[in-house]
N, C-alpha and C. Protein backbone atom coordinates (compact mmCIF):
# COMPACT_ATOMS: atom_id res chain seq x y z
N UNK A 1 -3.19 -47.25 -8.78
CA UNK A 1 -3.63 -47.33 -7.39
C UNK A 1 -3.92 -45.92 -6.89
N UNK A 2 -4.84 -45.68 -6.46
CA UNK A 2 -5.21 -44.36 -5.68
C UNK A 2 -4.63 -44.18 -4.53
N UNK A 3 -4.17 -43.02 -4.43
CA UNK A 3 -3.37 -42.79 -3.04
C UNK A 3 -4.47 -42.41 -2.00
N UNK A 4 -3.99 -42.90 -0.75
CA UNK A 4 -5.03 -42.70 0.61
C UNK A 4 -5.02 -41.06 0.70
N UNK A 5 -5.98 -40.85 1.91
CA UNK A 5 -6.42 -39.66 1.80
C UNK A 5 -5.38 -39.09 2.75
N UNK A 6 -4.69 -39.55 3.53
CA UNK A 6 -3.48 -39.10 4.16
C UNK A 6 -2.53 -38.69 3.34
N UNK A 7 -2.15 -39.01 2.08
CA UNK A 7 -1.06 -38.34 0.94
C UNK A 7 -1.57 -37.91 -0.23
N UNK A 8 -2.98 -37.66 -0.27
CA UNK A 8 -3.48 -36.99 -1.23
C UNK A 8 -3.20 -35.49 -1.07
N UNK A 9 -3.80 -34.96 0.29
CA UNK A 9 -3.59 -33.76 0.57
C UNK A 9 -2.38 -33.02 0.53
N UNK A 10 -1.31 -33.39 0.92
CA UNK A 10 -0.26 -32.97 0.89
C UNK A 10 0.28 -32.69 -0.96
N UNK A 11 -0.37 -33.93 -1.70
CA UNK A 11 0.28 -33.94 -3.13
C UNK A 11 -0.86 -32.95 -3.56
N UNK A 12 -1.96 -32.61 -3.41
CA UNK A 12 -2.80 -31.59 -4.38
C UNK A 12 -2.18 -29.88 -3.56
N UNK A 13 -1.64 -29.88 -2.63
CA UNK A 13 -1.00 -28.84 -1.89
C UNK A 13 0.00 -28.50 -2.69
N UNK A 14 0.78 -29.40 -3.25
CA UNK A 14 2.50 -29.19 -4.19
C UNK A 14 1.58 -29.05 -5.20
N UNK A 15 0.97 -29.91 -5.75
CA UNK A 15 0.82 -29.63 -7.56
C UNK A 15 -0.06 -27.89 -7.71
N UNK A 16 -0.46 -27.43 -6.10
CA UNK A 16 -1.23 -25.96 -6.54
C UNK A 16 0.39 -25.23 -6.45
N UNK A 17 1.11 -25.49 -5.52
CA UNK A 17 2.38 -24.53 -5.58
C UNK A 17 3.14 -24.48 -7.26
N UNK A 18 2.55 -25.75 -7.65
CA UNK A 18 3.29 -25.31 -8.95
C UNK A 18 2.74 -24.85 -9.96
N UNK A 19 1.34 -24.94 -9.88
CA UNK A 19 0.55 -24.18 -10.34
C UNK A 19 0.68 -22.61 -10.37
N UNK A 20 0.69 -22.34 -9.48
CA UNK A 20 0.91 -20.51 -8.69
C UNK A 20 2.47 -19.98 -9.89
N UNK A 21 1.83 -18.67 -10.10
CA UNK A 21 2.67 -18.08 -10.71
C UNK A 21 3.99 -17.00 -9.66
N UNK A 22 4.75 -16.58 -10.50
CA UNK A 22 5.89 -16.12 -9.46
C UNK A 22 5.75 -14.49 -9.60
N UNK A 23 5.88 -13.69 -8.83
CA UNK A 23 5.30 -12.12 -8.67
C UNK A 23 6.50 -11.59 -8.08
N UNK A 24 7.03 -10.48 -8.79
CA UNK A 24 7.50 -9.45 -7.67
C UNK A 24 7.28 -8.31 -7.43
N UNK A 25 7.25 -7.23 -6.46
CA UNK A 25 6.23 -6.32 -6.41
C UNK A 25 7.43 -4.91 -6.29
N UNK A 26 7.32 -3.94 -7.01
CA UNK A 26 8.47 -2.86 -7.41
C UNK A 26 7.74 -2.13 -6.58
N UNK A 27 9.12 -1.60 -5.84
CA UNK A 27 8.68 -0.30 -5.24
C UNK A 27 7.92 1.08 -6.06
N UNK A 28 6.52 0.93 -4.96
CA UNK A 28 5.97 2.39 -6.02
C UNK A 28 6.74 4.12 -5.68
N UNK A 29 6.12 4.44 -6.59
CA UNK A 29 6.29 5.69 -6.61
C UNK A 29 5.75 6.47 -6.86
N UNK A 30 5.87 7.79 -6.88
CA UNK A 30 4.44 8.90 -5.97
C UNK A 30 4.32 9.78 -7.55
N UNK A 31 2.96 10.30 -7.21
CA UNK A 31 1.90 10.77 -8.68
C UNK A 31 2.10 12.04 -8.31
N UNK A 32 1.69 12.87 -9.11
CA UNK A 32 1.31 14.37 -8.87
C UNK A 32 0.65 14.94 -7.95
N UNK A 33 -0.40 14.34 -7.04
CA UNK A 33 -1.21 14.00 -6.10
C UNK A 33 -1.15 13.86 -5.03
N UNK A 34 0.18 13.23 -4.51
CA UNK A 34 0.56 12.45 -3.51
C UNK A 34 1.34 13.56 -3.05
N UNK A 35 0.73 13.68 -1.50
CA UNK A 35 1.51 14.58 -0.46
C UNK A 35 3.26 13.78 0.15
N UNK A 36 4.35 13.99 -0.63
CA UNK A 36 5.14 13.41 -0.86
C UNK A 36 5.96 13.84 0.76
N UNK A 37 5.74 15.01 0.90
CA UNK A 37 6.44 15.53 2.06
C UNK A 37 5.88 14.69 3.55
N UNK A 38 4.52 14.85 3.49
CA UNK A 38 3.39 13.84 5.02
C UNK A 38 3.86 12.18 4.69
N UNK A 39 4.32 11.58 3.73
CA UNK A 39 4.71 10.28 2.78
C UNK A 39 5.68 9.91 3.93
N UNK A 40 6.71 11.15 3.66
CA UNK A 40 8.17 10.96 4.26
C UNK A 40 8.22 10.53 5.56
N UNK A 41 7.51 11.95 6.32
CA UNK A 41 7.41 11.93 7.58
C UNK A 41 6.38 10.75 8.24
N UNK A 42 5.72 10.47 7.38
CA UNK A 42 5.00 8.91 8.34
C UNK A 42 5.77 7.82 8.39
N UNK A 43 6.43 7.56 6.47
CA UNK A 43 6.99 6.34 6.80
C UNK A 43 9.02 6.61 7.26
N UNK A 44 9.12 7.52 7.30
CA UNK A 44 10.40 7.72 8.11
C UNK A 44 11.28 7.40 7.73
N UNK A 45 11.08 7.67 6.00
CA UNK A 45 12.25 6.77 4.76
C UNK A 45 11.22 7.76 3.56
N UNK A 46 12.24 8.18 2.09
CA UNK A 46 12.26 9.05 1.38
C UNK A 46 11.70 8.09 0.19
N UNK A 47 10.93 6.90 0.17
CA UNK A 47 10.58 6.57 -0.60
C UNK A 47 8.81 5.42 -0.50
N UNK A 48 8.93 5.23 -1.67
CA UNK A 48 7.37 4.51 -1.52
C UNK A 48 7.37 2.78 -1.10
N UNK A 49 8.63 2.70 -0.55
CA UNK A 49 8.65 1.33 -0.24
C UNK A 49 7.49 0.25 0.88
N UNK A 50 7.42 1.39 1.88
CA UNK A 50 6.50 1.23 2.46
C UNK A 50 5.06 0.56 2.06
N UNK A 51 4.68 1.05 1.30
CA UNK A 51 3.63 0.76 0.96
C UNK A 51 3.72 -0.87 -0.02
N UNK A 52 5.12 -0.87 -0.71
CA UNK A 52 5.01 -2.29 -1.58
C UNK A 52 5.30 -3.42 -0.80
N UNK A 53 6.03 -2.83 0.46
CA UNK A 53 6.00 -3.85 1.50
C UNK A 53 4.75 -4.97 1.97
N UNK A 54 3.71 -3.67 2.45
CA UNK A 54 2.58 -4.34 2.78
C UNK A 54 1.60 -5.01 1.67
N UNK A 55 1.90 -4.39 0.44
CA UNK A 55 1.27 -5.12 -0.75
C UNK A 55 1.83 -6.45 -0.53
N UNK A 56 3.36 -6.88 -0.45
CA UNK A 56 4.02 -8.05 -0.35
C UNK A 56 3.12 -9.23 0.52
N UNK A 57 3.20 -8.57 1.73
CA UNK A 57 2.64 -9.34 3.02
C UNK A 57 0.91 -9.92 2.77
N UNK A 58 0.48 -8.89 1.73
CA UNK A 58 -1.04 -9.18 1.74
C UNK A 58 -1.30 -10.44 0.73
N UNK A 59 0.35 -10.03 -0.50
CA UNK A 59 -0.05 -11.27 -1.67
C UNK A 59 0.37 -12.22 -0.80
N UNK A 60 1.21 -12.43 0.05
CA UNK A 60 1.46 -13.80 0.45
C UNK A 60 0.06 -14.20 1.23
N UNK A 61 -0.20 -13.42 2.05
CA UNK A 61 -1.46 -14.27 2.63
C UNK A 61 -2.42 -14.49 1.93
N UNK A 62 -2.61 -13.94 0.58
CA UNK A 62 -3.82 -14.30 -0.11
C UNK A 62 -3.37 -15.96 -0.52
N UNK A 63 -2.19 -16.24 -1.12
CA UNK A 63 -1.99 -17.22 -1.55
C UNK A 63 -2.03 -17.95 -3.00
N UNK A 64 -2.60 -16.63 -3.76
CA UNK A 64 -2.51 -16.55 -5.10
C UNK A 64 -0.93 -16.66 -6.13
N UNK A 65 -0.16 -16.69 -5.47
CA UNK A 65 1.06 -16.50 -6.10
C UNK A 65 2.01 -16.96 -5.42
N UNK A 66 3.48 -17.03 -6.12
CA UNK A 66 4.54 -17.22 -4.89
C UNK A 66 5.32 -16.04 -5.29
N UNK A 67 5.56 -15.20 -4.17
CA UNK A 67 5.85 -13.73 -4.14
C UNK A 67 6.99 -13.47 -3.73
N UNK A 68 8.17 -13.18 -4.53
CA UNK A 68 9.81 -12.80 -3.97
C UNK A 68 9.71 -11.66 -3.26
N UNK A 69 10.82 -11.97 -2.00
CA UNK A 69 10.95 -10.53 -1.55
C UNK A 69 11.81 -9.64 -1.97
N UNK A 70 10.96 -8.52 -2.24
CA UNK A 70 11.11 -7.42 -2.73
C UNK A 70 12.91 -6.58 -2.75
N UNK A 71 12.90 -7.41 -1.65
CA UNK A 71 14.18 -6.65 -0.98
C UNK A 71 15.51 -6.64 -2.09
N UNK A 72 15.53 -8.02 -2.64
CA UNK A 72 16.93 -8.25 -3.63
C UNK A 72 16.19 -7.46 -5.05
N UNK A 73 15.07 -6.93 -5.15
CA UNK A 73 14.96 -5.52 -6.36
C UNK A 73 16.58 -4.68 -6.07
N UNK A 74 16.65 -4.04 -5.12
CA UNK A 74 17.43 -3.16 -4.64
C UNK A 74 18.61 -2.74 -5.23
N UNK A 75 19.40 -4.24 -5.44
CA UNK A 75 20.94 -3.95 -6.11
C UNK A 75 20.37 -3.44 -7.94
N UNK A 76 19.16 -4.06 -8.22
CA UNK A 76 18.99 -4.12 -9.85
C UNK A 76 18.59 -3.02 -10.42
N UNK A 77 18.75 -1.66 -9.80
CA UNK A 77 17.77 -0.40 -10.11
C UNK A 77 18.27 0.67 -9.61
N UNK A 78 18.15 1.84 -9.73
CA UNK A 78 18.36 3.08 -9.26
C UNK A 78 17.30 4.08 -9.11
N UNK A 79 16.61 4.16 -8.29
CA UNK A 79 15.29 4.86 -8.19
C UNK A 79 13.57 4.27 -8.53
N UNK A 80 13.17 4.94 -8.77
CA UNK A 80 11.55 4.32 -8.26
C UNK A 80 12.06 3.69 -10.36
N UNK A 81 11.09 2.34 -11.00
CA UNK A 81 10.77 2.39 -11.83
C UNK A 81 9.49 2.13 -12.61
N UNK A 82 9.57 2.98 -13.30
CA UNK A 82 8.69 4.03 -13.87
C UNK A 82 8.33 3.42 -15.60
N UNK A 83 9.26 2.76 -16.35
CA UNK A 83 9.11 2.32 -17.53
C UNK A 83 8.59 0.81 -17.33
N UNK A 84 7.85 0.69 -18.34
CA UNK A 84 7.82 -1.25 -18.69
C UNK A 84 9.00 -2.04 -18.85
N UNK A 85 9.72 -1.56 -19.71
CA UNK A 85 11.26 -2.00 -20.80
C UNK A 85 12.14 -2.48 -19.27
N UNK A 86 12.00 -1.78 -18.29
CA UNK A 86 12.98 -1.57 -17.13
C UNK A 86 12.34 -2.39 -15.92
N UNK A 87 11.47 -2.60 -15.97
CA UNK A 87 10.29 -3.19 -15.15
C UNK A 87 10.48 -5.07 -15.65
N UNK A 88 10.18 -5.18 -16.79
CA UNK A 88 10.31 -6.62 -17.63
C UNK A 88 12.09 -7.08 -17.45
N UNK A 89 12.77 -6.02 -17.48
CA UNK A 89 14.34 -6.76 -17.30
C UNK A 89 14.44 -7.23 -16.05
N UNK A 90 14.14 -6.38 -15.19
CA UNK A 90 14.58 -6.92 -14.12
C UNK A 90 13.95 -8.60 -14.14
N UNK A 91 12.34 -7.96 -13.86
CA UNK A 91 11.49 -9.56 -13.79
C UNK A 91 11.99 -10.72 -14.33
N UNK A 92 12.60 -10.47 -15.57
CA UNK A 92 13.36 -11.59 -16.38
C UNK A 92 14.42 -12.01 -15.74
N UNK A 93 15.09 -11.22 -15.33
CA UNK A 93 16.69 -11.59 -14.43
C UNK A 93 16.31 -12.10 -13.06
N UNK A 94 14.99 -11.73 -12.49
CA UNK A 94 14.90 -12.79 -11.13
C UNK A 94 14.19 -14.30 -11.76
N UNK A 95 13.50 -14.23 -12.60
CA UNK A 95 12.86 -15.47 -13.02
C UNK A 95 11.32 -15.26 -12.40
N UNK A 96 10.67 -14.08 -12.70
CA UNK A 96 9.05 -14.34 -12.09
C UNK A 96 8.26 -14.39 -13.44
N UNK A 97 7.22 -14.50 -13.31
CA UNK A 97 5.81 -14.71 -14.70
C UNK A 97 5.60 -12.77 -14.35
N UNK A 98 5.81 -12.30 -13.46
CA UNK A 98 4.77 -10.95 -13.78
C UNK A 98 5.74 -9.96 -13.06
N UNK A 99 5.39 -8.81 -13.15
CA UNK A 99 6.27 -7.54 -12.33
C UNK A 99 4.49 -6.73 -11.90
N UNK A 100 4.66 -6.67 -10.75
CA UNK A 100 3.90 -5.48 -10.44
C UNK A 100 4.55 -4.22 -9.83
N UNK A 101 3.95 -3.01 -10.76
CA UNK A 101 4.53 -1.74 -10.33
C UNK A 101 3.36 -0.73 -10.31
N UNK A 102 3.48 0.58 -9.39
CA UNK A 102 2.21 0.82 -9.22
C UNK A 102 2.76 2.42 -8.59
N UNK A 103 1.81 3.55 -7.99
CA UNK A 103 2.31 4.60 -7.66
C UNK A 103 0.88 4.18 -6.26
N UNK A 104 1.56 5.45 -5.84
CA UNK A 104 0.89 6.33 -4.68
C UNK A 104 0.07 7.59 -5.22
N UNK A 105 -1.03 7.21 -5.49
CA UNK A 105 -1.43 9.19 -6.11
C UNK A 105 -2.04 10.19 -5.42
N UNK A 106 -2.16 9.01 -3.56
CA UNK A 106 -3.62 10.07 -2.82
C UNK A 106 -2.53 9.61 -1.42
N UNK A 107 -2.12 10.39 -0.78
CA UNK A 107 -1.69 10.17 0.30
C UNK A 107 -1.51 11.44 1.62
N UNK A 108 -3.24 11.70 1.65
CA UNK A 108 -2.99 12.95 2.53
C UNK A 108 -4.02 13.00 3.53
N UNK A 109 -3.97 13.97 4.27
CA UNK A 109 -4.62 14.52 5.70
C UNK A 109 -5.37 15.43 5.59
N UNK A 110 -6.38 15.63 5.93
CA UNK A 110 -6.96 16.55 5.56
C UNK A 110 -7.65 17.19 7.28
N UNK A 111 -7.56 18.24 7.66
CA UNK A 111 -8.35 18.63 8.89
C UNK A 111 -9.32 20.09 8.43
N UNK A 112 -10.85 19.63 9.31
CA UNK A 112 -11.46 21.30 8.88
C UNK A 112 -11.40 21.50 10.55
N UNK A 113 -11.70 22.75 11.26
CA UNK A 113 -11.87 23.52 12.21
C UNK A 113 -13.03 24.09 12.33
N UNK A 114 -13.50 24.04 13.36
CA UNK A 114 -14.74 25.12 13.92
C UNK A 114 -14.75 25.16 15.41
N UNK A 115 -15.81 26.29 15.95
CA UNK A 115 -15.69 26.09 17.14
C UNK A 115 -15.55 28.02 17.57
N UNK A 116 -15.71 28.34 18.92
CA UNK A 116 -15.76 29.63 19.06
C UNK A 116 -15.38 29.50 20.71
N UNK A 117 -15.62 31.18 21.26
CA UNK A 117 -14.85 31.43 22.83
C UNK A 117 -15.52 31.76 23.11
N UNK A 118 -15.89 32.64 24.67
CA UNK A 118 -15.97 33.16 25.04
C UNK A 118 -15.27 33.60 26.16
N UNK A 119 -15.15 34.53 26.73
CA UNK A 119 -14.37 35.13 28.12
C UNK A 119 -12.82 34.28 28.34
N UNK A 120 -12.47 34.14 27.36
CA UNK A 120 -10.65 33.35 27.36
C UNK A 120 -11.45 31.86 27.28
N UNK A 121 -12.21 31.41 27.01
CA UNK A 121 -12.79 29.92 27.17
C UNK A 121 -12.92 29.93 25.52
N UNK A 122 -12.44 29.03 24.89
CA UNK A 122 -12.96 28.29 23.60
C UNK A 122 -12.68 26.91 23.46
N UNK A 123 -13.67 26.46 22.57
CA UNK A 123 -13.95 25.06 22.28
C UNK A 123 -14.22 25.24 21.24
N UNK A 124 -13.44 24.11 20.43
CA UNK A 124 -13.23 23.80 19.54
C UNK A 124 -13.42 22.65 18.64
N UNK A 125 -14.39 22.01 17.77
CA UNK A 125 -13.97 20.59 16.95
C UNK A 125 -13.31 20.93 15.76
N UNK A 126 -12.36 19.72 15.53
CA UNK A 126 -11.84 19.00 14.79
C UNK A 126 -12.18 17.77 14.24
N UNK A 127 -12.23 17.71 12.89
CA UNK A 127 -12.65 16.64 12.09
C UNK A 127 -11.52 16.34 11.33
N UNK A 128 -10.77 15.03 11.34
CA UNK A 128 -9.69 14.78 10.35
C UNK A 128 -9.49 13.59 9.48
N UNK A 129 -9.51 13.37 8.54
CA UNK A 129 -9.83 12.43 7.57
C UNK A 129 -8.12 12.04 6.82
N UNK A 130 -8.12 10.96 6.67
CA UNK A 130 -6.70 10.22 6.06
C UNK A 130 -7.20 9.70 4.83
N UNK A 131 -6.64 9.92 3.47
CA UNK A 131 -7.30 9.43 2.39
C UNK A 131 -5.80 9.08 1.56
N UNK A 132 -6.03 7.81 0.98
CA UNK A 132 -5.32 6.73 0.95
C UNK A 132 -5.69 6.20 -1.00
N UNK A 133 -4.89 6.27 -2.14
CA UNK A 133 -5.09 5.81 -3.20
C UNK A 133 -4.10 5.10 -3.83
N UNK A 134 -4.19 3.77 -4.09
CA UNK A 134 -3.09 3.32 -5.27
C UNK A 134 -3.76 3.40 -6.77
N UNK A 135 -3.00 2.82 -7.69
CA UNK A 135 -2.83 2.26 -8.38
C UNK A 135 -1.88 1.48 -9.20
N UNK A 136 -2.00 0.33 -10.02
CA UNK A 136 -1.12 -0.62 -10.27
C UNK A 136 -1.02 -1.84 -11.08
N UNK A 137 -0.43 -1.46 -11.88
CA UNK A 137 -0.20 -2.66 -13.14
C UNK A 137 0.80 -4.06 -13.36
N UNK A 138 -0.27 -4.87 -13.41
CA UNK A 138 0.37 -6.66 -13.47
C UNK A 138 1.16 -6.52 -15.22
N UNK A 139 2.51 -6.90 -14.63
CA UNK A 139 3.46 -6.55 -16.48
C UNK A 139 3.72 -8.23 -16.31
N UNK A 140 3.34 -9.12 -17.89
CA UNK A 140 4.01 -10.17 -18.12
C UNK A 140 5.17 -10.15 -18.63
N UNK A 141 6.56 -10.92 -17.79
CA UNK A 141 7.76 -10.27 -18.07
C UNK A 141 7.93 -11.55 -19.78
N UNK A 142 7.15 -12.28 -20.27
CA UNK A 142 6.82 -12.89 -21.40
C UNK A 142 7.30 -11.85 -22.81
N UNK A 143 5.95 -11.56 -22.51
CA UNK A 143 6.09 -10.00 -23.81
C UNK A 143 5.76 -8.59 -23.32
N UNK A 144 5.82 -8.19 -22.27
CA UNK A 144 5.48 -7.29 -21.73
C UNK A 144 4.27 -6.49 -21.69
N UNK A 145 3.48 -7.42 -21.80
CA UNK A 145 1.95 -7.14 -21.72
C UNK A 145 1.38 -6.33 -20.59
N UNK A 146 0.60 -5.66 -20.10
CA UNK A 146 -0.55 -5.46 -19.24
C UNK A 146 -1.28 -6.32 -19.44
N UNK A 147 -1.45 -7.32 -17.86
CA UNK A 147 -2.47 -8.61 -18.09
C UNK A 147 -3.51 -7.71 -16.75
N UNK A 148 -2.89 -7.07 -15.91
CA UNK A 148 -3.91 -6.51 -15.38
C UNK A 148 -3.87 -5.45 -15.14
N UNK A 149 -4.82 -4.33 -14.01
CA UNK A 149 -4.58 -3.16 -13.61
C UNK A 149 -5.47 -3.02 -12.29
N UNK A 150 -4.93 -2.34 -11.46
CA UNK A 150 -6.02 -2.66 -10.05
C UNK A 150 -5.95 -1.00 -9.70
N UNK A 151 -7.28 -1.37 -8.80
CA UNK A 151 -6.60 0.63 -7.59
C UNK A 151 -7.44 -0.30 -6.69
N UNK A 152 -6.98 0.65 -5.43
CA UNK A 152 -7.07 0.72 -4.25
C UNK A 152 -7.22 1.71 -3.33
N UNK A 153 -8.14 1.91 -2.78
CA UNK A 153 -8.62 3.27 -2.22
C UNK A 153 -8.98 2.87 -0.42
N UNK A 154 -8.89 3.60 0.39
CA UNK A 154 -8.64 3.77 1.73
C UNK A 154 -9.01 4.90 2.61
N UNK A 155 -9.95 5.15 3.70
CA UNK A 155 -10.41 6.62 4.52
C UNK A 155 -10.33 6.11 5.19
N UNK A 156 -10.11 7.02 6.37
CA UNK A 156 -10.27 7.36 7.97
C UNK A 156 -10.89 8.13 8.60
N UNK A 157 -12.06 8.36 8.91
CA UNK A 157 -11.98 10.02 9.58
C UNK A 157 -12.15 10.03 11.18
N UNK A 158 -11.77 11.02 11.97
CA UNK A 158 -12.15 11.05 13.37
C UNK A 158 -12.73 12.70 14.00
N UNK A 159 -13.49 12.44 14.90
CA UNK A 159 -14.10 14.21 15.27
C UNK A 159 -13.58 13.54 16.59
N UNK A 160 -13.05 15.24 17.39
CA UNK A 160 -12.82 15.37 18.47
C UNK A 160 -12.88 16.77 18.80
N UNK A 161 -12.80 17.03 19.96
CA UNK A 161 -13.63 18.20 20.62
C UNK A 161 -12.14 18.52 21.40
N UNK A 162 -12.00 20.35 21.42
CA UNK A 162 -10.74 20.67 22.46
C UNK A 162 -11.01 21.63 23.07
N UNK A 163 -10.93 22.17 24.42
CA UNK A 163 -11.10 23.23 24.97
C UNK A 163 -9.79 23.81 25.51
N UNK A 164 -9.95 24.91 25.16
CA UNK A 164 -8.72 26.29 25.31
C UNK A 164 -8.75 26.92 26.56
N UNK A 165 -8.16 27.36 27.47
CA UNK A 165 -8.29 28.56 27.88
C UNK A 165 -7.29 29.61 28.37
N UNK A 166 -7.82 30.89 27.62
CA UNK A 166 -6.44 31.44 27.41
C UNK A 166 -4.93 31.05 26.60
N UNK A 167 -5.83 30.36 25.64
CA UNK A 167 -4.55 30.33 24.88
C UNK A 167 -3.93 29.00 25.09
N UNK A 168 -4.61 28.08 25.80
CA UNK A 168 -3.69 27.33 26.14
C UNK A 168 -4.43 25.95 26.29
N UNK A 169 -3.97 24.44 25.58
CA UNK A 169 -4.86 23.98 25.58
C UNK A 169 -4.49 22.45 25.12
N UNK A 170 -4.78 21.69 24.54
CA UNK A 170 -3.88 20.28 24.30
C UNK A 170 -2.84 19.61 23.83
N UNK A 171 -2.89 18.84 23.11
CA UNK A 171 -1.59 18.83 23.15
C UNK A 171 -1.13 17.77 21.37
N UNK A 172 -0.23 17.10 20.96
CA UNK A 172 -0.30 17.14 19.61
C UNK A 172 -1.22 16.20 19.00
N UNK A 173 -1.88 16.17 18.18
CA UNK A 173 -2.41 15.35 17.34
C UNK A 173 -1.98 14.27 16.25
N UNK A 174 -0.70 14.28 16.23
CA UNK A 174 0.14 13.27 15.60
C UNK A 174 -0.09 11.97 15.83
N UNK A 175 -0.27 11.94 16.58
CA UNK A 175 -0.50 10.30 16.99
C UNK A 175 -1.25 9.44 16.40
N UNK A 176 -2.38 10.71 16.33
CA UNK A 176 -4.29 10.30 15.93
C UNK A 176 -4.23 10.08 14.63
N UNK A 177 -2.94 10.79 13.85
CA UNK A 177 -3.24 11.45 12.09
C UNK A 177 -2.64 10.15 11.80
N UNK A 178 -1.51 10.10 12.50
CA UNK A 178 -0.60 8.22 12.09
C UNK A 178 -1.51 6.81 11.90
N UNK A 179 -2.97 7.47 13.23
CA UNK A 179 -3.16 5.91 13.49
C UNK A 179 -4.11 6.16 12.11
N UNK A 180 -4.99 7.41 12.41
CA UNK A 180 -5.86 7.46 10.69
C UNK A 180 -5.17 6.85 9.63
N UNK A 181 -3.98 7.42 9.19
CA UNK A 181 -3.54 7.07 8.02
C UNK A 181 -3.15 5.44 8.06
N UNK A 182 -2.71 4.91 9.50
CA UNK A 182 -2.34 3.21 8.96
C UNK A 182 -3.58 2.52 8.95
N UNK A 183 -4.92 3.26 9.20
CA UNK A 183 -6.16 2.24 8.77
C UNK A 183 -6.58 2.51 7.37
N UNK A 184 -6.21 3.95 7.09
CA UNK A 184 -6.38 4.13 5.32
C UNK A 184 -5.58 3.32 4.14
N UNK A 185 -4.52 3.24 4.64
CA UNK A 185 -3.48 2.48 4.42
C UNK A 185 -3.80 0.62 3.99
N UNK A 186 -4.23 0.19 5.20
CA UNK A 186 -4.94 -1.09 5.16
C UNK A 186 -5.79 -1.14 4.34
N UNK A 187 -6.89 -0.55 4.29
CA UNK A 187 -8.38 -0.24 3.55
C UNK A 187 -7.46 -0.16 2.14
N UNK A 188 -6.69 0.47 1.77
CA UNK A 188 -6.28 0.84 0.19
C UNK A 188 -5.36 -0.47 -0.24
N UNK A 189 -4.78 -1.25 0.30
CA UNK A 189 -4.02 -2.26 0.30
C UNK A 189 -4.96 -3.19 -0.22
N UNK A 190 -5.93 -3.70 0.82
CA UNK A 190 -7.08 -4.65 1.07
C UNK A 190 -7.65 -4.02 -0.39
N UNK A 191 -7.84 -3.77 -0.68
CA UNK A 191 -8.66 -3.18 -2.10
C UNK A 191 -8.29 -3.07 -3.08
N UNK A 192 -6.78 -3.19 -3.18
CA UNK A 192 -5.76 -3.34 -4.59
C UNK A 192 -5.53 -4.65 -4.58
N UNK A 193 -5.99 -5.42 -3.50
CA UNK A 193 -5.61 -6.86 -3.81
C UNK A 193 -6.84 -7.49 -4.27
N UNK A 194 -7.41 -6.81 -3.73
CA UNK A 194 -8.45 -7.40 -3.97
C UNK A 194 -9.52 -7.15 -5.43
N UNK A 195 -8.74 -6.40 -5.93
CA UNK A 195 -9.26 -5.79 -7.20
C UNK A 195 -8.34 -6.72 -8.38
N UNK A 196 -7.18 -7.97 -7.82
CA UNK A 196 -6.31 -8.60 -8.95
C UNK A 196 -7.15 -9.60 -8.99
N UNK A 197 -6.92 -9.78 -11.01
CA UNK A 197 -8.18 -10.73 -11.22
C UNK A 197 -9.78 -10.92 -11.15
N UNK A 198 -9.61 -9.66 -10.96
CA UNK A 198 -11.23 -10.01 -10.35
C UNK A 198 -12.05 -9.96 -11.69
């Protein structure tokens, strides 16, 4: 007997959940590259968690997977990890199909200056750009394969104009460099997800 279309939907909804594989996403950690010190001070914590957070939030809304939170990694590890061998144990001990682990390699600010005075009067632009890079590898905690590899890349830039006089003149730019970097941020996220499977 065929089921009505009122309990079809609901049953092809479960049979995709069981379909969907199980993911957990390791805190990254920072490359040679990565302005580790501007890292700190944005996300207001000494590590790359930040960033696997929002990877988290993006796999769930894609809907490709069913995605543990990250959070119970914590007791199973001591620092960023960095090996496969260490990466696959854990995965095995929560029960997922994959481990994703990944670094930070581009995480900086960049400002140029120009601009001139005259008579105690100067004006000044500023141009400041937020540039934003992952990368990151899908491990099958099976045999410890690389089934995938993604990057993710992210900019911001903004021009603004300041006038001085005498020395004296606006006021901080922090604000502006934060909001740059959480749209670079997005943009590099949006683009590592979007680079799985493809």
């Amino acid at each position: 007997m065929l089921a009505s279309p009122a309990t079809a939907a609901p049953m092809q909804v479960e049979a995709t959940k069981r379909e969907r594989q199980r993911v957990v996403v390791l805190d990254f950690d920072y490359s040679a590259t990565s302005d580790t010190n501007y890292y700190w001070s944005y996300w207001r914590r000494g590590n790359a968690s930040g960033i696997s957070d929002l990877i988290v939030d993006a796999l769930v809304d894609r809907g490709d997977y069913i995605v543990l939170d990250n959070s119970i990694v914590g007791g199973r590890r001591q620092g960023f990890v960095t090996d496969v061998s260490t990466a696959v144990a854990i995965g095995r001990e929560l029960g997922v199909d994959y481990v994703i682990m990944g670094s930070v390699t581009e995480f900086n600010i960049s400002t140029e200056r120009s601009g001139g005075g005259f008579l105690g009067i100067g004006v000044g632009q500023r141009e400041t750009t937020a540039n934003v890079a992952l990368t990151a590898r899908m491990i099958s905690t099976a045999d410890g394969a690389i089934v995938d590899t993604m990057r993710g890349r992210g900019s911001a830039g903004d021009r603004s104009s300041s006038v001085s006089i005498v020395g004296i003149g606006g006021g901080s730019d922090r604000n502006r460099e934060d909001e740059l970097m959480s749209r670079a941020v997005e943009q590099a996220i949006a683009s590592l997800v979007e680079d799985m499977n493809r």
